[in-house]
Protein backbone atom coordinates (compact mmCIF):
# COMPACT_ATOMS: atom_id res chain seq x y z
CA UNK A 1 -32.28 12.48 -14.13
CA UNK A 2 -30.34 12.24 -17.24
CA UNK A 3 -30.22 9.01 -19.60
CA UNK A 4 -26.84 8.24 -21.28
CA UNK A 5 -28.72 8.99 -24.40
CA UNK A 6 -28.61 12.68 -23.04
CA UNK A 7 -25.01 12.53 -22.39
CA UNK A 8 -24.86 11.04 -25.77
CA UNK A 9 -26.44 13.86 -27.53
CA UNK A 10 -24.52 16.17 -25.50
CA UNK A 11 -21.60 15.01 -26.74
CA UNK A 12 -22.63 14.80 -30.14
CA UNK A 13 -21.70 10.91 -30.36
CA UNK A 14 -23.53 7.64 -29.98
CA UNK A 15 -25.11 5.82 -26.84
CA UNK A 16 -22.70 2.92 -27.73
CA UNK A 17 -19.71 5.49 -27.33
CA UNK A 18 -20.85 6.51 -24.16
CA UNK A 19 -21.47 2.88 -22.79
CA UNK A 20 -17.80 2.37 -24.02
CA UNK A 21 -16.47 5.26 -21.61
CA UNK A 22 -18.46 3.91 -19.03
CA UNK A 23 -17.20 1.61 -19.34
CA UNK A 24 -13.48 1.54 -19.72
CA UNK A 25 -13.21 0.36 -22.96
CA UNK A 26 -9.93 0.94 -24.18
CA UNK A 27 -10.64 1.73 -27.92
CA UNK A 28 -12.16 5.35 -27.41
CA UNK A 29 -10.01 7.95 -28.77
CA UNK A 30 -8.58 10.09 -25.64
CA UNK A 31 -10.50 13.47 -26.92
CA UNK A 32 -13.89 11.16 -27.46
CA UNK A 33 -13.96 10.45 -23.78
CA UNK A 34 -12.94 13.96 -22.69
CA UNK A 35 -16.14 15.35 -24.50
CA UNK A 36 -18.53 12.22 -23.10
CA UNK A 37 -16.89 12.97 -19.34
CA UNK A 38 -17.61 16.84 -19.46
CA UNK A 39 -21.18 16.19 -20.92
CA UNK A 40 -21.60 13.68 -18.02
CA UNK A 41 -20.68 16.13 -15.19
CA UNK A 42 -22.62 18.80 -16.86
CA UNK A 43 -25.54 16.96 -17.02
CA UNK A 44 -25.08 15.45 -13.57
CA UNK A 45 -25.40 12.04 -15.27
CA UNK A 46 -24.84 9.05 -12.54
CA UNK A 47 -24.33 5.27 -13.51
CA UNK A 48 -26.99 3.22 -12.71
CA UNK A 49 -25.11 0.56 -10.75
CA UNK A 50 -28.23 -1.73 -9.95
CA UNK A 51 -29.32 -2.08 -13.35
CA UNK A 52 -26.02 -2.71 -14.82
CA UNK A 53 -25.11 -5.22 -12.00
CA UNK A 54 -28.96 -6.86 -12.57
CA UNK A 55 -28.00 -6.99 -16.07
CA UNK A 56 -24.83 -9.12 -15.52
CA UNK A 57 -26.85 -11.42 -12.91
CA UNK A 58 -24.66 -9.45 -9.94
CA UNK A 59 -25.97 -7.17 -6.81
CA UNK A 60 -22.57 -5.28 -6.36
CA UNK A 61 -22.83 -6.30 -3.15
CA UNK A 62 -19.70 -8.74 -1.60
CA UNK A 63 -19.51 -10.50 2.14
CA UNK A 64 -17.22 -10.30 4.64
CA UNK A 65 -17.15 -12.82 7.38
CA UNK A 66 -14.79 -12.41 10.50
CA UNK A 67 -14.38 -13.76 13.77
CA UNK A 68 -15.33 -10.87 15.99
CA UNK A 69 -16.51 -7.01 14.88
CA UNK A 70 -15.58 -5.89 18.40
CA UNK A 71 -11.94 -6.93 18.16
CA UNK A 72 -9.44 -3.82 16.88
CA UNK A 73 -7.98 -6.00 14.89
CA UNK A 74 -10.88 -6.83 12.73
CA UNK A 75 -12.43 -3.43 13.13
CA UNK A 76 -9.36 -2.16 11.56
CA UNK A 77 -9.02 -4.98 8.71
CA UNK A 78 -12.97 -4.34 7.71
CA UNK A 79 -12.71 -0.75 6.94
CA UNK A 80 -9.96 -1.38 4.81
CA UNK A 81 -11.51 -4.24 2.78
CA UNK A 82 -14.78 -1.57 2.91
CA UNK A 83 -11.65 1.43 1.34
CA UNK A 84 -10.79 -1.11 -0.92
CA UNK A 85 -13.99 -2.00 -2.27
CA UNK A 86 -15.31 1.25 -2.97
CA UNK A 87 -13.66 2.19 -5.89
CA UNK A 88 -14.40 -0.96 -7.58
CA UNK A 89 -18.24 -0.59 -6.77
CA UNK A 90 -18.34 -2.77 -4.75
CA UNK A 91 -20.47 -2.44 -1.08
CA UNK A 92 -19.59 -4.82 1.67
CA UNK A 93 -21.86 -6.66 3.96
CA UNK A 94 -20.15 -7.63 7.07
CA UNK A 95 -21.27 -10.62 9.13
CA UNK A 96 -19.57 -12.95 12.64
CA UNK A 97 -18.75 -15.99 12.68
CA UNK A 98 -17.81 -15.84 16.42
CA UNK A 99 -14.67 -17.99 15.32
CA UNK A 100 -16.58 -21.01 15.14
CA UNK A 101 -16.21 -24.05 12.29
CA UNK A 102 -19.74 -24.34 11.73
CA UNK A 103 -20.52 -20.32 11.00
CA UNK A 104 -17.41 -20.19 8.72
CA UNK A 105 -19.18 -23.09 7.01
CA UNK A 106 -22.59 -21.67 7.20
CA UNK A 107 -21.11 -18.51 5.63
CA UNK A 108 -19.82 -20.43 2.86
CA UNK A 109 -23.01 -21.83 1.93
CA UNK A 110 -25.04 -19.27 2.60
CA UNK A 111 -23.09 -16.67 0.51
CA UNK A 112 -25.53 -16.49 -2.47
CA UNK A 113 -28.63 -17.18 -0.53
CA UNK A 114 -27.99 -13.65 1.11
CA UNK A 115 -27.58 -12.31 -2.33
CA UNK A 116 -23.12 -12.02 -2.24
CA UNK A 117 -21.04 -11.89 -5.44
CA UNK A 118 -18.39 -13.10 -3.47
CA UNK A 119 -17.06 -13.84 -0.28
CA UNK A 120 -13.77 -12.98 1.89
CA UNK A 121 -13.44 -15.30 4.69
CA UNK A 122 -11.31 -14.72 7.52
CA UNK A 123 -10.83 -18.32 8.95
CA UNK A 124 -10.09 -19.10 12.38
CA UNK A 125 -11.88 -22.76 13.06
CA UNK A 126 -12.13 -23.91 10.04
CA UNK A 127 -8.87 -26.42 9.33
CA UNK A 128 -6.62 -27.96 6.23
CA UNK A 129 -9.12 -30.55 6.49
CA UNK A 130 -12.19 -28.91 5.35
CA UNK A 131 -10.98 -27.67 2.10
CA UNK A 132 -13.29 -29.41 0.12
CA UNK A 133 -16.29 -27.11 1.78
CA UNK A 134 -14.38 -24.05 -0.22
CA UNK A 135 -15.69 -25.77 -3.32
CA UNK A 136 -18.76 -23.47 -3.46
CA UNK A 137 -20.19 -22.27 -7.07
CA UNK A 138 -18.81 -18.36 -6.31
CA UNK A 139 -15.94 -16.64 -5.44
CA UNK A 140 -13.79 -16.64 -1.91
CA UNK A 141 -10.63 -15.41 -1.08
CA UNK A 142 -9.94 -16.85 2.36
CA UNK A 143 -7.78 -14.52 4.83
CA UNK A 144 -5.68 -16.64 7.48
CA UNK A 145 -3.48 -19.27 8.53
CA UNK A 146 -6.37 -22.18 8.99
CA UNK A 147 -6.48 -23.25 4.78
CA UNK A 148 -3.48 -24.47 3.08
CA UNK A 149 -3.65 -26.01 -0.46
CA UNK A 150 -7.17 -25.51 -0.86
CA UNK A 151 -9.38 -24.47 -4.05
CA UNK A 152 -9.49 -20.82 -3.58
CA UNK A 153 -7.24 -17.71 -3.40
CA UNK A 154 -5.74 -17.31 0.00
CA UNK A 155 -4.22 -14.09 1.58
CA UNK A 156 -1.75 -14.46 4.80
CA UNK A 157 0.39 -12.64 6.50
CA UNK A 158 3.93 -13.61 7.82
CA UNK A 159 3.30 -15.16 10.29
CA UNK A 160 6.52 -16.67 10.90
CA UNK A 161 9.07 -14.18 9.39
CA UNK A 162 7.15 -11.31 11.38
CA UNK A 163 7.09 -12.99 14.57
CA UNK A 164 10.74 -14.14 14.55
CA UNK A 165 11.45 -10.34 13.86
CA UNK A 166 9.40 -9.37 16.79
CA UNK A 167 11.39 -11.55 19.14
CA UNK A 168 14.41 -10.51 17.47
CA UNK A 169 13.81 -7.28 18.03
CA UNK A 170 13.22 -8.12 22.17
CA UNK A 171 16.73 -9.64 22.11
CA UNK A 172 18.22 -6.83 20.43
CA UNK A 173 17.04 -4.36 23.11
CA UNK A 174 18.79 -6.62 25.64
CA UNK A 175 15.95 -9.12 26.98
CA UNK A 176 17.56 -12.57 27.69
CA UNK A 177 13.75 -14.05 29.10
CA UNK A 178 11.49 -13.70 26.72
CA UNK A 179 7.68 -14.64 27.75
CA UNK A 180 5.27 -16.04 24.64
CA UNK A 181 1.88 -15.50 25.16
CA UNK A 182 -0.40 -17.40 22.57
CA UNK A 183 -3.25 -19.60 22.39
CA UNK A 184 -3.66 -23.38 22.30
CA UNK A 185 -1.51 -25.13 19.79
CA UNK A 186 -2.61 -28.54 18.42
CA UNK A 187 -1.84 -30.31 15.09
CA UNK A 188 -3.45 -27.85 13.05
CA UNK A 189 -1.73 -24.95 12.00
CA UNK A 190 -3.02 -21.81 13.10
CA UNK A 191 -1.79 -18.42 14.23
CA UNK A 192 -0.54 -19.44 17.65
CA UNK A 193 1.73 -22.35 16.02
CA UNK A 194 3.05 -19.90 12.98
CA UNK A 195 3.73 -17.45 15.59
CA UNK A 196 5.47 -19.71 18.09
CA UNK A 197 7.85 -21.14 15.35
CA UNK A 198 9.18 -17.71 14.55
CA UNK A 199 9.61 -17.18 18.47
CA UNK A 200 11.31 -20.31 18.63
CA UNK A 201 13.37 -19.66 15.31
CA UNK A 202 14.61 -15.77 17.00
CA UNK A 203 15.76 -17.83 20.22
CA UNK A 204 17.99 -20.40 17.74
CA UNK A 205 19.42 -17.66 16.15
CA UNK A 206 19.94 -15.58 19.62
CA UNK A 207 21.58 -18.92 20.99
CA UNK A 208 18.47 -18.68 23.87
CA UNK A 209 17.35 -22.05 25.06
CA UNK A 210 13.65 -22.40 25.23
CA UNK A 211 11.92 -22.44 28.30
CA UNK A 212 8.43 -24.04 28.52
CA UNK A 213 7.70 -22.09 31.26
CA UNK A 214 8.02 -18.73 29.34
CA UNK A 215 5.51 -20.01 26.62
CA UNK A 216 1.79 -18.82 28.59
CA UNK A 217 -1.46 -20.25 26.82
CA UNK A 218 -4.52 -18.47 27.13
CA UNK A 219 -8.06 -19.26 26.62
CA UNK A 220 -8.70 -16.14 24.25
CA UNK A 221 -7.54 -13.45 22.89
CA UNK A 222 -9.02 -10.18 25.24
CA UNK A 223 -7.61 -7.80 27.38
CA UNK A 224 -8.68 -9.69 29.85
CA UNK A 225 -6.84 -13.06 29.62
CA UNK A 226 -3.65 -10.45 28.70
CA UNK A 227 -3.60 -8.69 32.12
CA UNK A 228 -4.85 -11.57 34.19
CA UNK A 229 -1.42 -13.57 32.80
CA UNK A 230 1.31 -10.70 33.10
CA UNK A 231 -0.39 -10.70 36.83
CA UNK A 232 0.25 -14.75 37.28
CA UNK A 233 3.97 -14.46 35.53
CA UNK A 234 4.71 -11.92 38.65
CA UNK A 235 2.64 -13.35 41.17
CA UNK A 236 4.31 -16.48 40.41
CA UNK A 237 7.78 -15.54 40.86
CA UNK A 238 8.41 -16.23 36.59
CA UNK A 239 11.87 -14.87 35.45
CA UNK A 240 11.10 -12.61 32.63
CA UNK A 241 12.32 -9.33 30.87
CA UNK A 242 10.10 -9.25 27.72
CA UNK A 243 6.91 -10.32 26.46
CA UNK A 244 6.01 -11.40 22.84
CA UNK A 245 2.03 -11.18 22.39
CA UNK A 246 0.45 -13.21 19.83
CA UNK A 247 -2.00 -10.38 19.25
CA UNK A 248 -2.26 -6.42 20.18
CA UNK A 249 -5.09 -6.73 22.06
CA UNK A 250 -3.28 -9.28 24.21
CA UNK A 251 -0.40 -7.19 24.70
CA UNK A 252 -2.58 -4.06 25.75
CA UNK A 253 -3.73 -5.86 28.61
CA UNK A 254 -0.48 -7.04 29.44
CA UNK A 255 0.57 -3.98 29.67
CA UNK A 256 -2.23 -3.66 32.07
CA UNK A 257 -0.97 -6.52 34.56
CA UNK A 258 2.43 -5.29 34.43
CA UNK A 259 1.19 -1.88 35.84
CA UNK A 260 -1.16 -3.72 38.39
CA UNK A 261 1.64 -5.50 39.74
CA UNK A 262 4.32 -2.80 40.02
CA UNK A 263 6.33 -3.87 36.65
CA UNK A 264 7.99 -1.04 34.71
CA UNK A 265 7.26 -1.22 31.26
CA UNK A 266 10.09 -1.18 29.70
CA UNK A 267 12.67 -0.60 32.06
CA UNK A 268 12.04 -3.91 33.94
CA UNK A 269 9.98 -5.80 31.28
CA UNK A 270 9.46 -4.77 27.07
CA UNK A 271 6.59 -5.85 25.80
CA UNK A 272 5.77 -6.02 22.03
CA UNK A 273 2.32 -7.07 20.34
CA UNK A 274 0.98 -8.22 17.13
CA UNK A 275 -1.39 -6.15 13.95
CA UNK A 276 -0.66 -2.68 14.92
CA UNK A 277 -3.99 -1.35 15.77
CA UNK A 278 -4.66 1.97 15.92
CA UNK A 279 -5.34 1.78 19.75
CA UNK A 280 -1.55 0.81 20.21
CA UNK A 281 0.08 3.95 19.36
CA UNK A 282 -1.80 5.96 22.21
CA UNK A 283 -0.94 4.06 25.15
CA UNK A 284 0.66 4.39 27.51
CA UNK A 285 3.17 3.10 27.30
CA UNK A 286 3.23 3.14 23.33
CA UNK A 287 3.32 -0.12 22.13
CA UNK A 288 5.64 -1.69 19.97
CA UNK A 289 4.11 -4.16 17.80
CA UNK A 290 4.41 -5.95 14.02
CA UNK A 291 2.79 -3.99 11.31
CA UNK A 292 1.61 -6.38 8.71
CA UNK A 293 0.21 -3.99 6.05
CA UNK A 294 -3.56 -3.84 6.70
CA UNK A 295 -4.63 -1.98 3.83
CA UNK A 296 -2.21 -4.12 0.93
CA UNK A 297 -3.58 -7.31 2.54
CA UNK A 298 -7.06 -5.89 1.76
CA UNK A 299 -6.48 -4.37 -1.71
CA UNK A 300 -5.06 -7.93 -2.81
CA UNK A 301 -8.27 -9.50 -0.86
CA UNK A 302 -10.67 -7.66 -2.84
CA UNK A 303 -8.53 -7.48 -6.22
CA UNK A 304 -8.51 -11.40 -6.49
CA UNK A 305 -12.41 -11.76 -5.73
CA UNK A 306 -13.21 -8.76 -8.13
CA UNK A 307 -11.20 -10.66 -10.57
CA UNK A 308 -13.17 -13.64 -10.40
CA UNK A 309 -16.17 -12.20 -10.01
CA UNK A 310 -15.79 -10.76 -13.10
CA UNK A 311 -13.82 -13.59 -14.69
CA UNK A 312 -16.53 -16.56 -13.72
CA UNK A 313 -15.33 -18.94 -16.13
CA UNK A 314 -11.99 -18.44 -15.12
CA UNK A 315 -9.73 -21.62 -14.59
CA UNK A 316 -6.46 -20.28 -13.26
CA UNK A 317 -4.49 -21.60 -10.34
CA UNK A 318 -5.45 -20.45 -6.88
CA UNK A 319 -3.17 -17.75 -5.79
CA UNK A 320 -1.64 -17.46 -2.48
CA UNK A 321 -0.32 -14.04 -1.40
CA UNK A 322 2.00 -13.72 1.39
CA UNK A 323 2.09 -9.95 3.05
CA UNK A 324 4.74 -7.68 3.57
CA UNK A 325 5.41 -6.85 7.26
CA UNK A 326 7.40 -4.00 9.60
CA UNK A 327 8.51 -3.89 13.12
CA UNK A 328 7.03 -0.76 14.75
CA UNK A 329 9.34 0.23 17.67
CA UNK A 330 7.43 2.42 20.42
CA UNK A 331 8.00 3.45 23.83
CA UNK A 332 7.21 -0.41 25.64
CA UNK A 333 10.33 -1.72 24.27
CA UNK A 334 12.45 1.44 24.93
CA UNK A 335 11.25 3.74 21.70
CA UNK A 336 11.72 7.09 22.20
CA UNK A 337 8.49 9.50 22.59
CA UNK A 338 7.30 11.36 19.82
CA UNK A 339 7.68 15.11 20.27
């Protein structure tokens, strides 16, 4: 294997030169690091990323703790933190928290016991009120609604703008009855209460009076609890003619219960979801749903924690990033089928 004091006397310059391209340092004349980066692919010279990152007290290696791996959703939001990371160096270890308070916490203090540079946190029972646990001695960059105000860099989506689009977009296609089907909401400000205010914002605006009866709680997220609702809302005799689902995965098994029951999706009923999976697109129905730019939300995730991982002294003010978001119209809210 070569040594960069090969490459060095490839190149006919010194190992300090060629530690400089490595690098990045900006003060290497352009033709200087043209001659060090054809003697390093001649020479099939690779960085040694393990020494460099034992040099600087680092393992290269940052943590990723969601909710649920078996959820689209987060299946979808991991490889793109893991797209993300690569080109910084970084490798991602990827661990549950089973949306429970006391994993999130556990993850947060056991980040550098299991040998993380940093941490992205996807929150989900943590609350506003257990900010102080983000005070941790390394980086985090929590993802979510749950943290407001708190010590670290935060990245969110839209919640509210998005969601009052999504409705919006149900009125505008002619529904007049518009179902919301979300979890619990409490004091706490979480996705189902960011959600639900844009919902109730798009009804204002639409002049719709809210109905209590069209707002359906579940007890999770799943398939499951999506179908087993759109079946109650028929069997029950609800007035409806569109459905707003907190979450994709909710909305796929709506779309389940409506076809159970005899409901034409979306000639009777339009139903849109939440994240934009990749599932949606291939139903059947398609399903219309709130893109909220996966893969930005991850570069900015692992840009900020890079940052201060590399920064550790740094003192600045906690950013907080706020997505950018589209409406994706498919064929369950009368989108026309691609050819």
């Amino acid at each position: 294997m070569a040594t960069i004091q090969d490459v060095a006397k490839a190149a006919g310059v010194s190992a300090m030169t060629v530690s400089n391209v490595i690098n990045g340092h900006p003060n290497v004349r352009e033709a200087t690091r043209e001659k060090v980066l054809r003697a390093m692919t001649r020479l099939d010279y690779r960085v040694n990323v393990s020494a460099r990152n034992l040099r600087k007290g680092r393992t290269g290696t940052i943590g990723l703790a969601v909710p649920e791996v078996n959820r689209p959703y987060y299946g979808r939001l991991a490889a793109a933190i893991v797209d993300a990371a690569a080109p910084l160096g970084l490798h991602v270890s990827i661990e549950q928290t089973r949306a429970r308070r006391e994993n999130e916490l556990a993850a947060l203090s056991l980040s550098r016991n299991r040998m993380y540079d940093g941490l992205i946190l996807s929150t989900v029972g943590m609350g506003p009120k257990d900010a102080e646990w983000l005070k941790v001695d390394h980086p985090v960059v929590i993802l979510g609604e749950r943290i407001f105000g708190g010590p670290v860099d935060h990245v969110a989506m839209p919640n509210v703008e998005a969601s009052r689009a999504a409705t919006h977009h149900l009125v505008e296609r002619g529904c007049r009855r518009v179902a919301f089907l979300r979890g619990p909401v409490g004091g706490d400000v979480d996705v189902s209460s960011l959600r639900r205010a844009g919902y109730l914002q798009a009804l204002e605006s639409a002049g719709l009076p809210p109905d209590p009866a069209l707002e359906q709680c579940l007890t999770s997220f799943t398939m499951a609890d999506g179908a087993r609702c759109a079946r109650q809302m028929v069997d029950s005799g609800l007035d409806f003619d569109g459905v707003f689902c907190v979450t994709d995965t909710v909305a796929m098994g709506v779309l389940r219960g409506l076809a159970d029951t005899g409901v034409r999706v979306p000639d009777q009923v339009k139903v849109i979801g939440f994240d934009n999976v990749d599932e949606s697109e291939f139903l059947v129905p398609s399903l219309s749903t709130v893109d909220p730019d996966h893969d930005t939300m991850a570069e900015r995730a692992v840009a900020l924690l890079a940052h201060r991982i590399e920064h550790p002294d740094l003192q600045a003010e906690p950013e907080e990033f706020v997505g950018r978001f589209s409406v994706v119209t498919r064929e369950s809210t009368g989108g026309r089928r691609r050819p």
